[in-house]
PDB file of N, CA and C in Angstrom:
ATOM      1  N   UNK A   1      59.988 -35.515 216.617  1.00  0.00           N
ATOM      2  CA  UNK A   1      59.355 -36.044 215.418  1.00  0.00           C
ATOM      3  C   UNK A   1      58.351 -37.144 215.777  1.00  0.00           C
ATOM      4  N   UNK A   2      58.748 -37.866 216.678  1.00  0.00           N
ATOM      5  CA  UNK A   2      57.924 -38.698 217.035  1.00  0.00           C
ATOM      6  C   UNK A   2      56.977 -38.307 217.863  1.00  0.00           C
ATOM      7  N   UNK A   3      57.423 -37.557 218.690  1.00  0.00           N
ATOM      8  CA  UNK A   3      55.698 -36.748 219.709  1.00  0.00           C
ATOM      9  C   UNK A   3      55.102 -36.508 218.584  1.00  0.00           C
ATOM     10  N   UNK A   4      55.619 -35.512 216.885  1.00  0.00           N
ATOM     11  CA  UNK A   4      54.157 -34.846 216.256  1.00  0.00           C
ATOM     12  C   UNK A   4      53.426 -36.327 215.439  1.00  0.00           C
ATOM     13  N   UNK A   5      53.735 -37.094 215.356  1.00  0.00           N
ATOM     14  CA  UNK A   5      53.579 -38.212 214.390  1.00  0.00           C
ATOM     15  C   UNK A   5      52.660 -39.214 215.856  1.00  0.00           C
ATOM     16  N   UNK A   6      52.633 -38.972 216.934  1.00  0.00           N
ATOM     17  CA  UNK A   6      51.724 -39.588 218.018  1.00  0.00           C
ATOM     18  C   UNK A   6      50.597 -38.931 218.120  1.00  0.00           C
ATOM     19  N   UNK A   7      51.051 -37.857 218.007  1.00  0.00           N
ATOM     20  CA  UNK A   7      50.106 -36.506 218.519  1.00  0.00           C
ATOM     21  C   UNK A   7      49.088 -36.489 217.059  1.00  0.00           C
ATOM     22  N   UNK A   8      49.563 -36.501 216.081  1.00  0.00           N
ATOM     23  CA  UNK A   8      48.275 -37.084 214.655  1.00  0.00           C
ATOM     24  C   UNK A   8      47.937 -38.112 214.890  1.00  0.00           C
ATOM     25  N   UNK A   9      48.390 -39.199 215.154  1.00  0.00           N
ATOM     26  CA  UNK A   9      47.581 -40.596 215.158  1.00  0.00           C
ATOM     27  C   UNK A   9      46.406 -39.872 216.424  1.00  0.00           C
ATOM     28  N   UNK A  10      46.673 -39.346 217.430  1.00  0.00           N
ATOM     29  CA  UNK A  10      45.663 -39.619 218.469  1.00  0.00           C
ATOM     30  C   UNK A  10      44.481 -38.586 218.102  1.00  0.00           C
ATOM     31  N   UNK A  11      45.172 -37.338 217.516  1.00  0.00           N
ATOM     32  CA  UNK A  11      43.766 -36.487 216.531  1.00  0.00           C
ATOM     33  C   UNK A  11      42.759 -37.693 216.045  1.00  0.00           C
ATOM     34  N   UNK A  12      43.299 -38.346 214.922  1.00  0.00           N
ATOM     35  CA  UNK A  12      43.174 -38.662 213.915  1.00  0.00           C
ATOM     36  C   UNK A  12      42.135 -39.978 214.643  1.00  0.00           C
ATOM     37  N   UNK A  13      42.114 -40.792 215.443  1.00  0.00           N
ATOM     38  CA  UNK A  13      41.333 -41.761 215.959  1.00  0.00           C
ATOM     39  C   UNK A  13      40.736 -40.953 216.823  1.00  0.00           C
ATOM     40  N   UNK A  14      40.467 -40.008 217.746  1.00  0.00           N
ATOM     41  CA  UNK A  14      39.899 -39.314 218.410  1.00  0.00           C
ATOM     42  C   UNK A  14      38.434 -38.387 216.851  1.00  0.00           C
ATOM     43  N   UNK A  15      39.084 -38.016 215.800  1.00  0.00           N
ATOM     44  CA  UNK A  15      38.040 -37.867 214.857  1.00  0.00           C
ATOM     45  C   UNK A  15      37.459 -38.922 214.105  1.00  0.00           C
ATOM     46  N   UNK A  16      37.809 -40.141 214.255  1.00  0.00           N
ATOM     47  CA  UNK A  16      37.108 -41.285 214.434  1.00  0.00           C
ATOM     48  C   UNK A  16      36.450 -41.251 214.581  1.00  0.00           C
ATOM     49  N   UNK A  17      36.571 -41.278 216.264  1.00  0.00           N
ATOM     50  CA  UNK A  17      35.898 -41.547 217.288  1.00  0.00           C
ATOM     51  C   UNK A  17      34.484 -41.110 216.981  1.00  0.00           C
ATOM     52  N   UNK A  18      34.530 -39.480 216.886  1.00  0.00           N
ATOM     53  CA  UNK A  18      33.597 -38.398 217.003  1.00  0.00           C
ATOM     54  C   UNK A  18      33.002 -38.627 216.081  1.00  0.00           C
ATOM     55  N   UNK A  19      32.994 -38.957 214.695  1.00  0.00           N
ATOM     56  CA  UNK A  19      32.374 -39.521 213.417  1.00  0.00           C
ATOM     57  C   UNK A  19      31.435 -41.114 213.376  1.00  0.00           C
ATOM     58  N   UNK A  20      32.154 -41.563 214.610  1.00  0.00           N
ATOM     59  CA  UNK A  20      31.535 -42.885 214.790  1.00  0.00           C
ATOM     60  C   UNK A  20      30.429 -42.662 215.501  1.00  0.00           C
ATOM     61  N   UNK A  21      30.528 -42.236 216.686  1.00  0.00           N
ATOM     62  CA  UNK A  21      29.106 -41.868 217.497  1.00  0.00           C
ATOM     63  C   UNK A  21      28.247 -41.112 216.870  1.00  0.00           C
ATOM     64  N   UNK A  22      28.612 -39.719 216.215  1.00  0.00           N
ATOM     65  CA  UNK A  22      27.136 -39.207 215.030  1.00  0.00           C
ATOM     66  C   UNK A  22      26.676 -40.410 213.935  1.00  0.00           C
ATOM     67  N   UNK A  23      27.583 -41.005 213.067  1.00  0.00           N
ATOM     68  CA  UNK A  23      26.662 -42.150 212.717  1.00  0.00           C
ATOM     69  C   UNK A  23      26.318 -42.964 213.153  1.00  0.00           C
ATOM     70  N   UNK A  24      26.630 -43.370 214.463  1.00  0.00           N
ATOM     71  CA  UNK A  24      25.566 -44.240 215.029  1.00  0.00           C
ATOM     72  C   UNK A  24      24.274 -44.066 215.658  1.00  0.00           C
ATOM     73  N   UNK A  25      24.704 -42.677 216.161  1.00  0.00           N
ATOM     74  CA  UNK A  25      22.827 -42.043 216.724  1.00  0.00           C
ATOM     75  C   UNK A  25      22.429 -42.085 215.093  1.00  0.00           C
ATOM     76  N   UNK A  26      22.530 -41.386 214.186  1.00  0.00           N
ATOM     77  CA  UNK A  26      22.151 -41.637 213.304  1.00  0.00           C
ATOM     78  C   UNK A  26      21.370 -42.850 212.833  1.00  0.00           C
ATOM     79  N   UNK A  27      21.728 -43.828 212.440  1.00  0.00           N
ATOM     80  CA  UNK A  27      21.630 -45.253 212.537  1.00  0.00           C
ATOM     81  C   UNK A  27      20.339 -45.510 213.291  1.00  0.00           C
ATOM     82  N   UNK A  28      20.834 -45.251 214.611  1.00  0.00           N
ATOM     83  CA  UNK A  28      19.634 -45.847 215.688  1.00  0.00           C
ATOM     84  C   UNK A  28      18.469 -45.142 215.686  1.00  0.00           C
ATOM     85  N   UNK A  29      18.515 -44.053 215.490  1.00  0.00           N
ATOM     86  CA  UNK A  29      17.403 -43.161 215.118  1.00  0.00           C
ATOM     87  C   UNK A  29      16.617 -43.556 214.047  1.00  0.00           C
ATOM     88  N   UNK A  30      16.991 -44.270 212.819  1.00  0.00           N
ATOM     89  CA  UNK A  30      16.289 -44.495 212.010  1.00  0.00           C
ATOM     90  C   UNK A  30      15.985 -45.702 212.008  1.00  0.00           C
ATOM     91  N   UNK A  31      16.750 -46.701 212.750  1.00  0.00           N
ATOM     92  CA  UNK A  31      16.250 -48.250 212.976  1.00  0.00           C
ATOM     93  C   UNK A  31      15.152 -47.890 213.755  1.00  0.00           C
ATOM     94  N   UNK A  32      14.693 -46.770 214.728  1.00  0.00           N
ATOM     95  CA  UNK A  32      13.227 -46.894 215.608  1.00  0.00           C
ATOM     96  C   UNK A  32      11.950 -47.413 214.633  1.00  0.00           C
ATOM     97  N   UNK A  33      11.398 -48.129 214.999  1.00  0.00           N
ATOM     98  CA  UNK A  33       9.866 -48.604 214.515  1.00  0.00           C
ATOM     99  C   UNK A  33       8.859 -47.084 214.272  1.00  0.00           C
ATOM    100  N   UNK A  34       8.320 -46.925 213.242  1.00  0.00           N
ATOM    101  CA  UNK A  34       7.304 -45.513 213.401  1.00  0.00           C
ATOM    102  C   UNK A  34       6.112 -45.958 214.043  1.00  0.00           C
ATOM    103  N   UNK A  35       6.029 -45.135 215.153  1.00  0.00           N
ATOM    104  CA  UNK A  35       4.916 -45.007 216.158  1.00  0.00           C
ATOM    105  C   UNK A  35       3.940 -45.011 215.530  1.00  0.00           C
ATOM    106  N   UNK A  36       2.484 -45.296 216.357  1.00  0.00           N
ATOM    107  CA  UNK A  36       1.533 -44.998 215.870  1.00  0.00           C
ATOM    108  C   UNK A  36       1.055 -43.502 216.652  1.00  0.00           C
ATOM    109  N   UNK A  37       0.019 -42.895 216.459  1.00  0.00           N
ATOM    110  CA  UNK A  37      -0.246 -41.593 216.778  1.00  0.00           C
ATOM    111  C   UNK A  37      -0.327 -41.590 218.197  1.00  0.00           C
ATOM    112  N   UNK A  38      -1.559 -42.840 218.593  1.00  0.00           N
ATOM    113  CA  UNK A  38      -2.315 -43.661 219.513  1.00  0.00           C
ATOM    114  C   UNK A  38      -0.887 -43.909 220.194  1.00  0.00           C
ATOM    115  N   UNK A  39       0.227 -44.430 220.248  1.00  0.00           N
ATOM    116  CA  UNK A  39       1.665 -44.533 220.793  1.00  0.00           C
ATOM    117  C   UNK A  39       1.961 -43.232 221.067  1.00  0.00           C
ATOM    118  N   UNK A  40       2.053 -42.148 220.327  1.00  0.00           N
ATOM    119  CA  UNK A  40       2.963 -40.938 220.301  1.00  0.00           C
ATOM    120  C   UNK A  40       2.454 -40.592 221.877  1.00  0.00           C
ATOM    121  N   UNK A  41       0.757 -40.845 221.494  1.00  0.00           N
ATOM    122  CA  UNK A  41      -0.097 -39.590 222.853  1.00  0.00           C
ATOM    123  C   UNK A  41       0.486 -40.371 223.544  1.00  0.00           C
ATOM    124  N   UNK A  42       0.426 -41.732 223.795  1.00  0.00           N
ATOM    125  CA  UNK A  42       0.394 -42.111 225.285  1.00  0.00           C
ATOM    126  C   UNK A  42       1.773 -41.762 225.926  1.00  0.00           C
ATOM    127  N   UNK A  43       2.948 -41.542 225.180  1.00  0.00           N
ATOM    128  CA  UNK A  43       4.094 -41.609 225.413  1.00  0.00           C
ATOM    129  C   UNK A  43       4.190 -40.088 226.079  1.00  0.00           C
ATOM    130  N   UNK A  44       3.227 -39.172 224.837  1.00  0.00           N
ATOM    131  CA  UNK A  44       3.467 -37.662 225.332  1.00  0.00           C
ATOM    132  C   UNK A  44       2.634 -37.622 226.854  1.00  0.00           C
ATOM    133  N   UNK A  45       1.798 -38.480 226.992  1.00  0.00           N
ATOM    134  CA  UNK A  45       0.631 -37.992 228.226  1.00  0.00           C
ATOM    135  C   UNK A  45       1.917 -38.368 229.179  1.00  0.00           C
ATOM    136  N   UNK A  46       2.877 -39.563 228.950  1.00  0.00           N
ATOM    137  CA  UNK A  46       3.338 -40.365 230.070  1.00  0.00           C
ATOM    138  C   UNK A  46       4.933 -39.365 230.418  1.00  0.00           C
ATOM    139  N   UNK A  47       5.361 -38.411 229.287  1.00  0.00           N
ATOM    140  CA  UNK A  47       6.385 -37.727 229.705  1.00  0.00           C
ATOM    141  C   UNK A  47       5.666 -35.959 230.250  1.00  0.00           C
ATOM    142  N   UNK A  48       4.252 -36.111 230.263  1.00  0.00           N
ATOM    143  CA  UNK A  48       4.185 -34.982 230.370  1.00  0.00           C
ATOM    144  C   UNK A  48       3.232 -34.704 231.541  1.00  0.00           C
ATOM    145  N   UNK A  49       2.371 -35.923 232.424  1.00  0.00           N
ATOM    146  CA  UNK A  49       2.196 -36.386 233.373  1.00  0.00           C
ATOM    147  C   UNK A  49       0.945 -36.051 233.168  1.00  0.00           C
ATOM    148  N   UNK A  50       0.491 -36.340 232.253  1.00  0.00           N
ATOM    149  CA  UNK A  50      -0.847 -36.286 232.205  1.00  0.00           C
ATOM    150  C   UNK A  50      -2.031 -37.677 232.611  1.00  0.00           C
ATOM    151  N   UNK A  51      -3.012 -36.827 233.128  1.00  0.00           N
ATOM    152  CA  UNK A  51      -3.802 -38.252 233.264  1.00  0.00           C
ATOM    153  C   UNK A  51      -5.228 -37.988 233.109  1.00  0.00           C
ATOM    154  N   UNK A  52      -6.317 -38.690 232.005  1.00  0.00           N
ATOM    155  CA  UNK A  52      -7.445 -38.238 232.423  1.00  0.00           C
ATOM    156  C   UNK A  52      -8.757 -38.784 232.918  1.00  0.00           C
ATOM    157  N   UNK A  53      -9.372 -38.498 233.357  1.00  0.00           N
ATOM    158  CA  UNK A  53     -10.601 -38.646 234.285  1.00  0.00           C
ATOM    159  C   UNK A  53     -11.807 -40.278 233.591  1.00  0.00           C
ATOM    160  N   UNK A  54     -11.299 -39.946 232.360  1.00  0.00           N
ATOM    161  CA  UNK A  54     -11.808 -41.322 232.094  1.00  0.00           C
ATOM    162  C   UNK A  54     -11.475 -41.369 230.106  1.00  0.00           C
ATOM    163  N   UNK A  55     -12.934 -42.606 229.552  1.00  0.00           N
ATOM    164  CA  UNK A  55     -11.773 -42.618 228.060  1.00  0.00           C
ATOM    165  C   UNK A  55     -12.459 -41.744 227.634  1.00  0.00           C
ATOM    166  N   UNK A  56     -13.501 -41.326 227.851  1.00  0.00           N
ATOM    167  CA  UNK A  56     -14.289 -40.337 226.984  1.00  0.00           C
ATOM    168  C   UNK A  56     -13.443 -38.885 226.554  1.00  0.00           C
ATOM    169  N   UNK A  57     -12.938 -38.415 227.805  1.00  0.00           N
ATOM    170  CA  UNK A  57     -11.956 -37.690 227.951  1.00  0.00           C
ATOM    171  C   UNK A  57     -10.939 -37.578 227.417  1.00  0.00           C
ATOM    172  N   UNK A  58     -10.104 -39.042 227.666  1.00  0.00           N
ATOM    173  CA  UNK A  58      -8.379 -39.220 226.649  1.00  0.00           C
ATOM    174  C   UNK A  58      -8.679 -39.634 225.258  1.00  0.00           C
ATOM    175  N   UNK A  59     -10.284 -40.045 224.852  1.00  0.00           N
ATOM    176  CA  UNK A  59     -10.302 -40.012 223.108  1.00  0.00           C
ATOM    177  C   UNK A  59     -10.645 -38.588 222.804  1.00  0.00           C
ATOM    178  N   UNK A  60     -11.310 -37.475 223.642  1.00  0.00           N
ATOM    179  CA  UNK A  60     -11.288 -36.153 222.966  1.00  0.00           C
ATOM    180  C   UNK A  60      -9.762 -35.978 222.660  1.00  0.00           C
ATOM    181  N   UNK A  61      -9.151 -35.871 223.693  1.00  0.00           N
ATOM    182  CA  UNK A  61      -7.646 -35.639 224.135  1.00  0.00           C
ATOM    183  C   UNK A  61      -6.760 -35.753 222.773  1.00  0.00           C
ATOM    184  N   UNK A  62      -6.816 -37.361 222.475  1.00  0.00           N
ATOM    185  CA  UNK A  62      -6.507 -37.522 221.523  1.00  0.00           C
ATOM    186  C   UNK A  62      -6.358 -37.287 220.312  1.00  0.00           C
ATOM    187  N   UNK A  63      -7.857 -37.031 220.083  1.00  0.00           N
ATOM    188  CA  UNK A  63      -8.383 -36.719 218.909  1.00  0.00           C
ATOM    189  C   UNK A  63      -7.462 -34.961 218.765  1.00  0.00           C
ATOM    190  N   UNK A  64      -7.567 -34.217 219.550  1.00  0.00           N
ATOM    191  CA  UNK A  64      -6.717 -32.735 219.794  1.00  0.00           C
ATOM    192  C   UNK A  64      -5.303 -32.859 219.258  1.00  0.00           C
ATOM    193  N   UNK A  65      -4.761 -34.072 220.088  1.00  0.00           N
ATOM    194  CA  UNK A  65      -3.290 -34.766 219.824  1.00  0.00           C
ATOM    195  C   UNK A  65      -3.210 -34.999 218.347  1.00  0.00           C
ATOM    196  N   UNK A  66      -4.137 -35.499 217.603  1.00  0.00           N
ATOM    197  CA  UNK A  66      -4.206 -35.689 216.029  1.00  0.00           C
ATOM    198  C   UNK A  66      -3.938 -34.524 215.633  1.00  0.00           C
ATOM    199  N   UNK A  67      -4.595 -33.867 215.810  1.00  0.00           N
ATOM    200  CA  UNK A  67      -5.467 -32.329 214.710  1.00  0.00           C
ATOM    201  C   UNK A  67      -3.980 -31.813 214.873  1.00  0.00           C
ATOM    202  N   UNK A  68      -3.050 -31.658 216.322  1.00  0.00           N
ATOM    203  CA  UNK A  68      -1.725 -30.831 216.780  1.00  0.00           C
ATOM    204  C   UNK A  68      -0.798 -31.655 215.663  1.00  0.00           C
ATOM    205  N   UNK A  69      -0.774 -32.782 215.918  1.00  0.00           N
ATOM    206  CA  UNK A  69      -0.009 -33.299 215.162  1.00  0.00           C
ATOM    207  C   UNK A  69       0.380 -33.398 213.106  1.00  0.00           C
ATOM    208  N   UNK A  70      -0.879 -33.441 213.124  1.00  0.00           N
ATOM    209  CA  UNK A  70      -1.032 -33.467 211.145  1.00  0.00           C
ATOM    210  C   UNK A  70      -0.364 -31.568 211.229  1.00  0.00           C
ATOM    211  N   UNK A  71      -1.046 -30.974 211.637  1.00  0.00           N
ATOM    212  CA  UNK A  71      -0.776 -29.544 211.736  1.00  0.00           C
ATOM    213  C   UNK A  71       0.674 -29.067 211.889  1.00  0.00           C
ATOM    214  N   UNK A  72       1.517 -29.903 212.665  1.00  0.00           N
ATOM    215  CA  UNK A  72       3.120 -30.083 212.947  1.00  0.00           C
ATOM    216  C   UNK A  72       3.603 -30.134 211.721  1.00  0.00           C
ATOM    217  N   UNK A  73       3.598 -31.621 211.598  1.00  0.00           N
ATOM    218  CA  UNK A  73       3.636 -32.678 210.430  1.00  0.00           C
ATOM    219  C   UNK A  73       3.639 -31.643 209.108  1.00  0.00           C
ATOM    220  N   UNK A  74       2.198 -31.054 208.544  1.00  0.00           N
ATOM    221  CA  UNK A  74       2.339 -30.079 207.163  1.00  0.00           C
ATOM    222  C   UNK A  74       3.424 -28.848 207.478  1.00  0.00           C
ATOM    223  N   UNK A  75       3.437 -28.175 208.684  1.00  0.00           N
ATOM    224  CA  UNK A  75       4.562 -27.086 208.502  1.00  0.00           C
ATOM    225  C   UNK A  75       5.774 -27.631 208.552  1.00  0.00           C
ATOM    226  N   UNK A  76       6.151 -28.390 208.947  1.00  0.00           N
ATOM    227  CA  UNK A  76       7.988 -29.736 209.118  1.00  0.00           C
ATOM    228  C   UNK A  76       8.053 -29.716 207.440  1.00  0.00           C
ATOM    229  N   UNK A  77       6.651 -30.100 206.963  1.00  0.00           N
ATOM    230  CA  UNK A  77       7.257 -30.525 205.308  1.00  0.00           C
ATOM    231  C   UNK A  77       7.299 -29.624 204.424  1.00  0.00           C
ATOM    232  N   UNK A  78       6.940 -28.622 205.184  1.00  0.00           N
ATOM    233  CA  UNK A  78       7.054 -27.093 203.951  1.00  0.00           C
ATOM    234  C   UNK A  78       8.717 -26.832 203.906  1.00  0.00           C
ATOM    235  N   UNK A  79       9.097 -27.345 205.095  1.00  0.00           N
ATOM    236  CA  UNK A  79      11.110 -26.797 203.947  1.00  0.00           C
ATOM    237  C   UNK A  79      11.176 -25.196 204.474  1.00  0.00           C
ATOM    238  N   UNK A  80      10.251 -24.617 204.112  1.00  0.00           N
ATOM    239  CA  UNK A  80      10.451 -23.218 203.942  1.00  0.00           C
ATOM    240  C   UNK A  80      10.250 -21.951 205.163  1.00  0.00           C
ATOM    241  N   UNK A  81      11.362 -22.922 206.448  1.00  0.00           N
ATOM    242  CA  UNK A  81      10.729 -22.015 207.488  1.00  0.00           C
ATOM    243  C   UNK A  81      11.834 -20.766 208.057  1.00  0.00           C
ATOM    244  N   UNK A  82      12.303 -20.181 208.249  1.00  0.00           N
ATOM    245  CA  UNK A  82      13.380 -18.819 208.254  1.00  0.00           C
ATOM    246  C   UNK A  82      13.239 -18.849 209.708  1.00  0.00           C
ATOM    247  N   UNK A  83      12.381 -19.111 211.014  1.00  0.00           N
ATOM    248  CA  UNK A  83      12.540 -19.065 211.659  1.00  0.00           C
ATOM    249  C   UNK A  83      12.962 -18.088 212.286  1.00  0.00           C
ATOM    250  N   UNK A  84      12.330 -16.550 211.933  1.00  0.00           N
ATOM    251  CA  UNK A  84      13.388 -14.927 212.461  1.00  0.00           C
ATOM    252  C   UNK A  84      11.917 -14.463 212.674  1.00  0.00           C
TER     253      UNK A  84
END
C-alpha cells in the first residue's frame, strides 16, 4: 500500500516536473525582445555563414531578406495551411 501511494506521489511531481519546463520555455520565449529585421539578417547571415563582399552587397541582401520575410510573415497569418 505504501509502495502504490510512493509510486503516485513520484508520477505525480515527475508531471510537475514536465508541466513546469513547457511553461517555462514558454515564458522565455515570449519574454525575448522582438528583433528588428536588420537583427534577424545579421543573426541569419551569422548562423548561416554568410559573408558579403561589401555593404552595397549585404543592403541588396537584405533588402531580399525583407521581401523573404513579409512573404513568410503573410502565409504564418493565413491560419489556413493543411500542409499535405
Amino acid at each position: 500500500m505504501a509502495l502504490k501511494i510512493d509510486l503516485m506521489i513520484s508520477n505525480i511531481l515527475i508531471l510537475l516536473f514536465v508541466v513546469g519546463i513547457f511553461n517555462s520555455q514558454d515564458a522565455i520565449a515570449r519574454g525575448q525582445p522582438k528583433l528588428s529585421v536588420s537583427e534577424r539578417h545579421e543573426q541569419w547571415m551569422a548562423r548561416h555563414g554568410r559573408i558579403y563582399k561589401d555593404e552595397a552587397e549585404k543592403g541588396k541582401r537584405l533588402m531580399i531578406f525583407k521581401e523573404n520575410l513579409k512573404f513568410i510573415e503573410s502565409i504564418n497569418k493565413g491560419g489556413n495551411l493543411s500542409y499535405k
